[in-house]
N, C-alpha and C. Protein backbone atom coordinates (compact mmCIF):
# COMPACT_ATOMS: atom_id res chain seq x y z
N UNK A 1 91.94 59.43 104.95
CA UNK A 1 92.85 60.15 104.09
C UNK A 1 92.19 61.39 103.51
N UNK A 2 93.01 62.58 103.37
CA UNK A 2 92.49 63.87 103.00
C UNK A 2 92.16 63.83 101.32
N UNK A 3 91.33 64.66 100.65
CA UNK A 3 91.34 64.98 99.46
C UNK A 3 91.99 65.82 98.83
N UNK A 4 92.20 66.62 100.03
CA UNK A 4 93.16 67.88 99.50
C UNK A 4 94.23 68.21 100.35
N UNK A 5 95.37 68.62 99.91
CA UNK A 5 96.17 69.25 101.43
C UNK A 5 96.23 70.60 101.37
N UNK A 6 96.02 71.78 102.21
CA UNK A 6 96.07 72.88 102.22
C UNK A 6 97.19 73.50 102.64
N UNK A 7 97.54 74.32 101.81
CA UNK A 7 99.40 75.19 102.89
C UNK A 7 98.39 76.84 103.06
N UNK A 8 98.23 76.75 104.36
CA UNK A 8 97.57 78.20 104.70
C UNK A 8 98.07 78.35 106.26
N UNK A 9 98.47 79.49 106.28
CA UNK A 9 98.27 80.39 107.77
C UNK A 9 97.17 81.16 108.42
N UNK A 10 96.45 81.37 107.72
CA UNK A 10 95.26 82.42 107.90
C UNK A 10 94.33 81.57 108.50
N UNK A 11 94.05 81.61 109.67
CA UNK A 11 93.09 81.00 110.51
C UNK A 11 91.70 81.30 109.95
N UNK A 12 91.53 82.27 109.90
CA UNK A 12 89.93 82.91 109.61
C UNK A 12 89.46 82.49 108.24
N UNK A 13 90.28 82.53 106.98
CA UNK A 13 90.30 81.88 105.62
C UNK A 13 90.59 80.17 106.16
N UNK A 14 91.03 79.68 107.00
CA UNK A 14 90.71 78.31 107.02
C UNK A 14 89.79 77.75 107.69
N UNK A 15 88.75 78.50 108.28
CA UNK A 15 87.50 78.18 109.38
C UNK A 15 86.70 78.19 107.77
N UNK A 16 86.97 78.99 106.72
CA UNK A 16 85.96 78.87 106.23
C UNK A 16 86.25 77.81 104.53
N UNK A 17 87.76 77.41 104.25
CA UNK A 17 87.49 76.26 103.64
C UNK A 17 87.21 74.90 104.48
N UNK A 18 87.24 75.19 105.56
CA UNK A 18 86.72 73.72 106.22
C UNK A 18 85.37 73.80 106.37
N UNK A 19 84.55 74.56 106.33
CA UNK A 19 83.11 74.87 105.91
C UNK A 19 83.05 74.52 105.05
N UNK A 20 83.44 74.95 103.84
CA UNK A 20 83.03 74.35 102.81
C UNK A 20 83.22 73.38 102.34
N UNK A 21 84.64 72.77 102.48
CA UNK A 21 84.86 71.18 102.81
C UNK A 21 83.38 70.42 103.38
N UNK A 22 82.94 70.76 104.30
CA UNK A 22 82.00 69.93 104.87
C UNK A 22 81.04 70.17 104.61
N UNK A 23 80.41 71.18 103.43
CA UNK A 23 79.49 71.23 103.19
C UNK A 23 79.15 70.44 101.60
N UNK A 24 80.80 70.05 101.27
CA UNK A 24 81.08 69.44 99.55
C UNK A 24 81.33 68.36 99.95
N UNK A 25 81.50 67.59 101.24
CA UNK A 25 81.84 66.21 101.61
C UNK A 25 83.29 66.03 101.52
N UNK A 26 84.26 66.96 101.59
CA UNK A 26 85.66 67.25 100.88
C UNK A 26 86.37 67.00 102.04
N UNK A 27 87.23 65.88 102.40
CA UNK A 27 88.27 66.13 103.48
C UNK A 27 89.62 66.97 102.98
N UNK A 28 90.11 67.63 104.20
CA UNK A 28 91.33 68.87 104.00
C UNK A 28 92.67 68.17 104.97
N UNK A 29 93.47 68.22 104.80
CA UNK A 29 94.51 68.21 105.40
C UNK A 29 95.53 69.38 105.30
N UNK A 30 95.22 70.20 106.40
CA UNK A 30 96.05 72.10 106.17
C UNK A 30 97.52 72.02 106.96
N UNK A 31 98.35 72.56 106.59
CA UNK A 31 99.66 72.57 107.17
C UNK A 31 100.00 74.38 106.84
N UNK A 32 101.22 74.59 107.35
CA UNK A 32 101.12 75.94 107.95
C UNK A 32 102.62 76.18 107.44
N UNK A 33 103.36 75.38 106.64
CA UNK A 33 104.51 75.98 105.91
C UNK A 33 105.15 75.41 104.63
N UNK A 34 105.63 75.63 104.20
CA UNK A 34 106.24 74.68 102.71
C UNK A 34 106.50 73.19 102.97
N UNK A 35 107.59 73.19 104.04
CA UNK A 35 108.32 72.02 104.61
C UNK A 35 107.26 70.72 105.07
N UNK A 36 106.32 71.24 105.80
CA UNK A 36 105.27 70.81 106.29
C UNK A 36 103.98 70.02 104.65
N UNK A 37 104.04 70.86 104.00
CA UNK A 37 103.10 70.82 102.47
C UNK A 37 104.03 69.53 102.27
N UNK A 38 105.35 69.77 101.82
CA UNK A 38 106.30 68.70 101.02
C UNK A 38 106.73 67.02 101.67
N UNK A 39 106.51 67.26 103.27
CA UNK A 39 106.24 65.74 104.46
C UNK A 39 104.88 65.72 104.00
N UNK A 40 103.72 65.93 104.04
CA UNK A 40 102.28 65.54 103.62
C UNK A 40 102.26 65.27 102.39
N UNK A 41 102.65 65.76 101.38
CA UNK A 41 102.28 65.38 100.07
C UNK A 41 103.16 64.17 99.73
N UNK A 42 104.38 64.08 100.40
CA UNK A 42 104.67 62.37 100.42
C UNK A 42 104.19 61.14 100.87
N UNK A 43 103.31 61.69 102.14
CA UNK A 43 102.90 60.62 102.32
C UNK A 43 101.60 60.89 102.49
N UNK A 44 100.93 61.73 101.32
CA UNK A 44 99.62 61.49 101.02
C UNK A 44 99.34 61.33 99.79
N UNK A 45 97.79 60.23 99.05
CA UNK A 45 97.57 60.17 97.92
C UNK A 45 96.68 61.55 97.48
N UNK A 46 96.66 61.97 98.03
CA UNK A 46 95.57 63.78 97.53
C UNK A 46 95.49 63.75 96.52
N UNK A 47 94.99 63.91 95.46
CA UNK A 47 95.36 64.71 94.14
C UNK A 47 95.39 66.54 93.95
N UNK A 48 94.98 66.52 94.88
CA UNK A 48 94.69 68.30 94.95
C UNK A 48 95.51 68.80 96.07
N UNK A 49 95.98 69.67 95.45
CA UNK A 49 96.97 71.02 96.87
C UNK A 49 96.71 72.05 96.41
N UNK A 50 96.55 72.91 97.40
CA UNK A 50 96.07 74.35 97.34
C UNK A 50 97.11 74.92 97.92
N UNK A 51 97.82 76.02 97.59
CA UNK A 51 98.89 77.25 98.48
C UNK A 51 97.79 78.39 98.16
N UNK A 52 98.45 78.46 99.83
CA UNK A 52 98.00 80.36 100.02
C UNK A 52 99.23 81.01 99.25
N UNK A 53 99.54 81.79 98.58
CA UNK A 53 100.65 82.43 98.13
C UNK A 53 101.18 83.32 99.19
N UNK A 54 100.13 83.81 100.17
CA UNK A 54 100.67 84.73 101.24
C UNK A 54 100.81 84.00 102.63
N UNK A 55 101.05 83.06 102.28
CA UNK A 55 101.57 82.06 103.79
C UNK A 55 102.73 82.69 103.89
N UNK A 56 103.54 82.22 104.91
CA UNK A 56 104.29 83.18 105.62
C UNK A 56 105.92 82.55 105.54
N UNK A 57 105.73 80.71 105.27
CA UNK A 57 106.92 80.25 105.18
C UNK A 57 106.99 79.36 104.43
N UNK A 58 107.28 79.52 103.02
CA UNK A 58 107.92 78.65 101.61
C UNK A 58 106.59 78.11 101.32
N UNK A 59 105.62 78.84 100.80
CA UNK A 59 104.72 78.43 99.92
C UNK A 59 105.34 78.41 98.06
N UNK A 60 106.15 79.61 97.62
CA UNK A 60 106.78 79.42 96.38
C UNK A 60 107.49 77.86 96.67
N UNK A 61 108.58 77.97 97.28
CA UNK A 61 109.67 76.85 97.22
C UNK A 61 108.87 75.53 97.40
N UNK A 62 107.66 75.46 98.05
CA UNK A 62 106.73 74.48 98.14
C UNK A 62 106.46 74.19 96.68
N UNK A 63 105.69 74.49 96.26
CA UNK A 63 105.26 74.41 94.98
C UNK A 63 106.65 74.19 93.81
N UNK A 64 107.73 74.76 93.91
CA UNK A 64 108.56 74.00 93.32
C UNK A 64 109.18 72.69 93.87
N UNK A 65 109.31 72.30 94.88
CA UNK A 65 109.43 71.01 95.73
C UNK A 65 108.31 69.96 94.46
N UNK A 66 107.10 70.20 94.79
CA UNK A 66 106.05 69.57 94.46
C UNK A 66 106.37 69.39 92.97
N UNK A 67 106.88 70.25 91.92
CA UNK A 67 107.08 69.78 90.89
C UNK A 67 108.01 69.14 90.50
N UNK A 68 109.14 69.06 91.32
CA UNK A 68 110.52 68.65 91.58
C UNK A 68 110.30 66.71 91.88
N UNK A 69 109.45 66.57 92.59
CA UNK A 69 109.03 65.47 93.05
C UNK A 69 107.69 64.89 92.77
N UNK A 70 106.93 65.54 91.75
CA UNK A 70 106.04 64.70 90.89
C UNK A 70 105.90 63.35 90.26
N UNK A 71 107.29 63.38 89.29
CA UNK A 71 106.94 61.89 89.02
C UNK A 71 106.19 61.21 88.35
N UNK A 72 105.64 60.27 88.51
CA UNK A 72 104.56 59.77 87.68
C UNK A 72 103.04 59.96 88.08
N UNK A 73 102.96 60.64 89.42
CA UNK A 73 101.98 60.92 90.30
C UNK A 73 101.75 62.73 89.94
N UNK A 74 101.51 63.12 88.84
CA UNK A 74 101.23 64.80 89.04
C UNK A 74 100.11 64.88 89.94
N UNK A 75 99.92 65.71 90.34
CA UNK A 75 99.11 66.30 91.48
C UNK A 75 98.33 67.57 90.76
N UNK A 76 96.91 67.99 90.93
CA UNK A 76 96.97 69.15 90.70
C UNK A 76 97.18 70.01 91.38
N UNK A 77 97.71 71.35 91.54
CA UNK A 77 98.38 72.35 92.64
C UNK A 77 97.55 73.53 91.91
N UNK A 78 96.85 74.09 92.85
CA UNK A 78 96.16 75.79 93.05
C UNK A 78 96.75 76.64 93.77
N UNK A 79 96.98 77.82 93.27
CA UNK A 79 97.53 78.64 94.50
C UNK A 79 96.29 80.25 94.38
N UNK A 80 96.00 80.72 95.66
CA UNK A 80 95.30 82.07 94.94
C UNK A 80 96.43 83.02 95.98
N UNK A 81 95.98 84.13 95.78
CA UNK A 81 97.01 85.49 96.42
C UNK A 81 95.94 86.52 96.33
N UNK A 82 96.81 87.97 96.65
CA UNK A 82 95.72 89.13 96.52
C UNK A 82 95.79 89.50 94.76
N UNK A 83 94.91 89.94 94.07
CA UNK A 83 94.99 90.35 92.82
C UNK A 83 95.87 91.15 92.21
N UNK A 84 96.28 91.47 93.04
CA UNK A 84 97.77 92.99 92.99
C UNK A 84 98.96 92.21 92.85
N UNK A 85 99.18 91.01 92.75
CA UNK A 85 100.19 90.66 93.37
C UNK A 85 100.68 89.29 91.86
N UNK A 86 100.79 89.96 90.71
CA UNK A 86 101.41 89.88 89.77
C UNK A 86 102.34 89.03 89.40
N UNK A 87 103.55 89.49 89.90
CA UNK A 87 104.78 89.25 89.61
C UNK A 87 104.71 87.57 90.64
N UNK A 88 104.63 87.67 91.74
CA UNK A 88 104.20 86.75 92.64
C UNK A 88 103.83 85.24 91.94
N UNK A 89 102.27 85.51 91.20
CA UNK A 89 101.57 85.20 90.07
C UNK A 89 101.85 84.28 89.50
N UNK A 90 102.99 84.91 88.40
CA UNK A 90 104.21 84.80 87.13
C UNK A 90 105.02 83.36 87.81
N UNK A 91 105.83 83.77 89.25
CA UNK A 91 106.76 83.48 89.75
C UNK A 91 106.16 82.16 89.95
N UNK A 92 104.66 81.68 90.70
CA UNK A 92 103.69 80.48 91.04
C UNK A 92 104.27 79.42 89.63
N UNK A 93 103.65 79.99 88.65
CA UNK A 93 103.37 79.76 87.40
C UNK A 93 104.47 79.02 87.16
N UNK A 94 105.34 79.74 86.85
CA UNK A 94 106.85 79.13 86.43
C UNK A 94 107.31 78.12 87.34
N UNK A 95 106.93 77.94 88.75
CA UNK A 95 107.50 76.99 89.48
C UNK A 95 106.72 75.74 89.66
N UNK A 96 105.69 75.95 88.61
CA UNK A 96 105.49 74.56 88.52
C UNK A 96 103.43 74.52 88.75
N UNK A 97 102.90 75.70 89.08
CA UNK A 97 101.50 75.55 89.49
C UNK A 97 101.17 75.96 88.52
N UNK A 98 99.87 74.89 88.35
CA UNK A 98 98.75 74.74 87.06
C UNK A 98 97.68 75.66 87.30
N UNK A 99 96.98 76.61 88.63
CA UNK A 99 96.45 77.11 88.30
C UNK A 99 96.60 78.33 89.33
N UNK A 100 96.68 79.47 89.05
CA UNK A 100 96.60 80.50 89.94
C UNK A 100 95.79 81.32 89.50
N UNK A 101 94.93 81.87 91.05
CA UNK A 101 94.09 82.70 90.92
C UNK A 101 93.81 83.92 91.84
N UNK A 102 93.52 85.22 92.21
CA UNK A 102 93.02 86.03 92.73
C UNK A 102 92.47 85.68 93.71
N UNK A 103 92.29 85.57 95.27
CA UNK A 103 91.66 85.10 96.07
C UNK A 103 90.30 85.34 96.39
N UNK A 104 89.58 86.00 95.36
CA UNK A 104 87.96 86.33 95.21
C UNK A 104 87.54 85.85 94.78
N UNK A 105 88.28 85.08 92.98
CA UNK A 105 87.62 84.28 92.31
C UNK A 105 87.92 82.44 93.05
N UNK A 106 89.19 82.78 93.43
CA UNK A 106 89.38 80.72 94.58
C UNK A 106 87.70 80.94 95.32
N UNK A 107 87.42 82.33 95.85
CA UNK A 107 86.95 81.90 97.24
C UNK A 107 85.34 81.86 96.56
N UNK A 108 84.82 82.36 95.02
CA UNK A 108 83.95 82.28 94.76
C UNK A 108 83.87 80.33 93.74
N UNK A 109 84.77 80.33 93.50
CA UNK A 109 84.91 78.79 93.01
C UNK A 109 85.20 77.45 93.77
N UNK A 110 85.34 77.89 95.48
CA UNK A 110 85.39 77.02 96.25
C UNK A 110 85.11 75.61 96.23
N UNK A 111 83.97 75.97 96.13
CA UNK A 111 83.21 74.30 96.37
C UNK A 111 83.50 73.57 95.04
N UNK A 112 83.31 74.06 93.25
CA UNK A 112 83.53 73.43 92.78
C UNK A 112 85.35 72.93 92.58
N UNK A 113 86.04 73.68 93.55
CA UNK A 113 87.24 73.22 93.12
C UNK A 113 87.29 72.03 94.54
N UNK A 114 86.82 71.76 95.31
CA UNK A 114 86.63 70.79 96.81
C UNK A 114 86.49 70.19 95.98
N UNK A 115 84.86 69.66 95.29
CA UNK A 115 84.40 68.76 94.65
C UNK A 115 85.30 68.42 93.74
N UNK A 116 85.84 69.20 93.04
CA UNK A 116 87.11 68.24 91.84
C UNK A 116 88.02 67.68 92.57
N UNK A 117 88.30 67.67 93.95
CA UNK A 117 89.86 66.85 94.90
C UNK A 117 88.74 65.75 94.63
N UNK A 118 87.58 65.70 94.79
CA UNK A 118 87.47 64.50 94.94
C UNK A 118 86.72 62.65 94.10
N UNK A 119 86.86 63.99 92.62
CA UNK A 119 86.98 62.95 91.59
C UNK A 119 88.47 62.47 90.76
């Protein structure tokens, strides 16, 4: 079973959280659209999900899914994006994600955020 589930498209950004996954002992389970995030997070115990904000299909509506269907099971949910991208941000925020960040500071906090899926 994964520690985390990932909603990313970006091949090249996911060669390298699975690096670091394996360098934090962190299993990933990555899916490639909202629909896909919202079948995994049912039938996974994860505590951690990460959205790319710039995935390509229902990473927002994902993340409101996920709060929609929380429950007694909250999850924590991360999303990062490009820093420019504001309003986007705001929009995460309100739909339900606890932490959003700039994708410089996710990619410099990596490992300790792996290591927290898995306490």
């Amino acid at each position: 079973m994964a520690d985390a589930i990932v909603l990313i498209d970006d091949l090249f950004f996911q060669a390298k959280l699975f690096e670091t996954a394996k360098q934090t002992g962190t299993t990933l389970e990555t899916v490639a659209t909202g629909e896909q995030l919202l079948k995994a997070a049912a039938a996974s115990p994860a505590a951690l999900v990460i959205v790319d904000l710039n995935a390509r299909h229902g990473a927002l509506e994902a993340i409101e899914g996920l709060a929609l269907n929380a429950g007694g099971n909250p999850r924590r949910v991360i999303a990062f994006l490009s820093h420019v991208q504001t309003e986007l941000a705001e929009r995460a925020r309100a739909a339900g994600c606890q932490d959003v960040m700039p994708r410089s500071k996710f990619t410099q906090n990596l490992a300790a955020i792996l290591r927290g899926a898995k306490s």
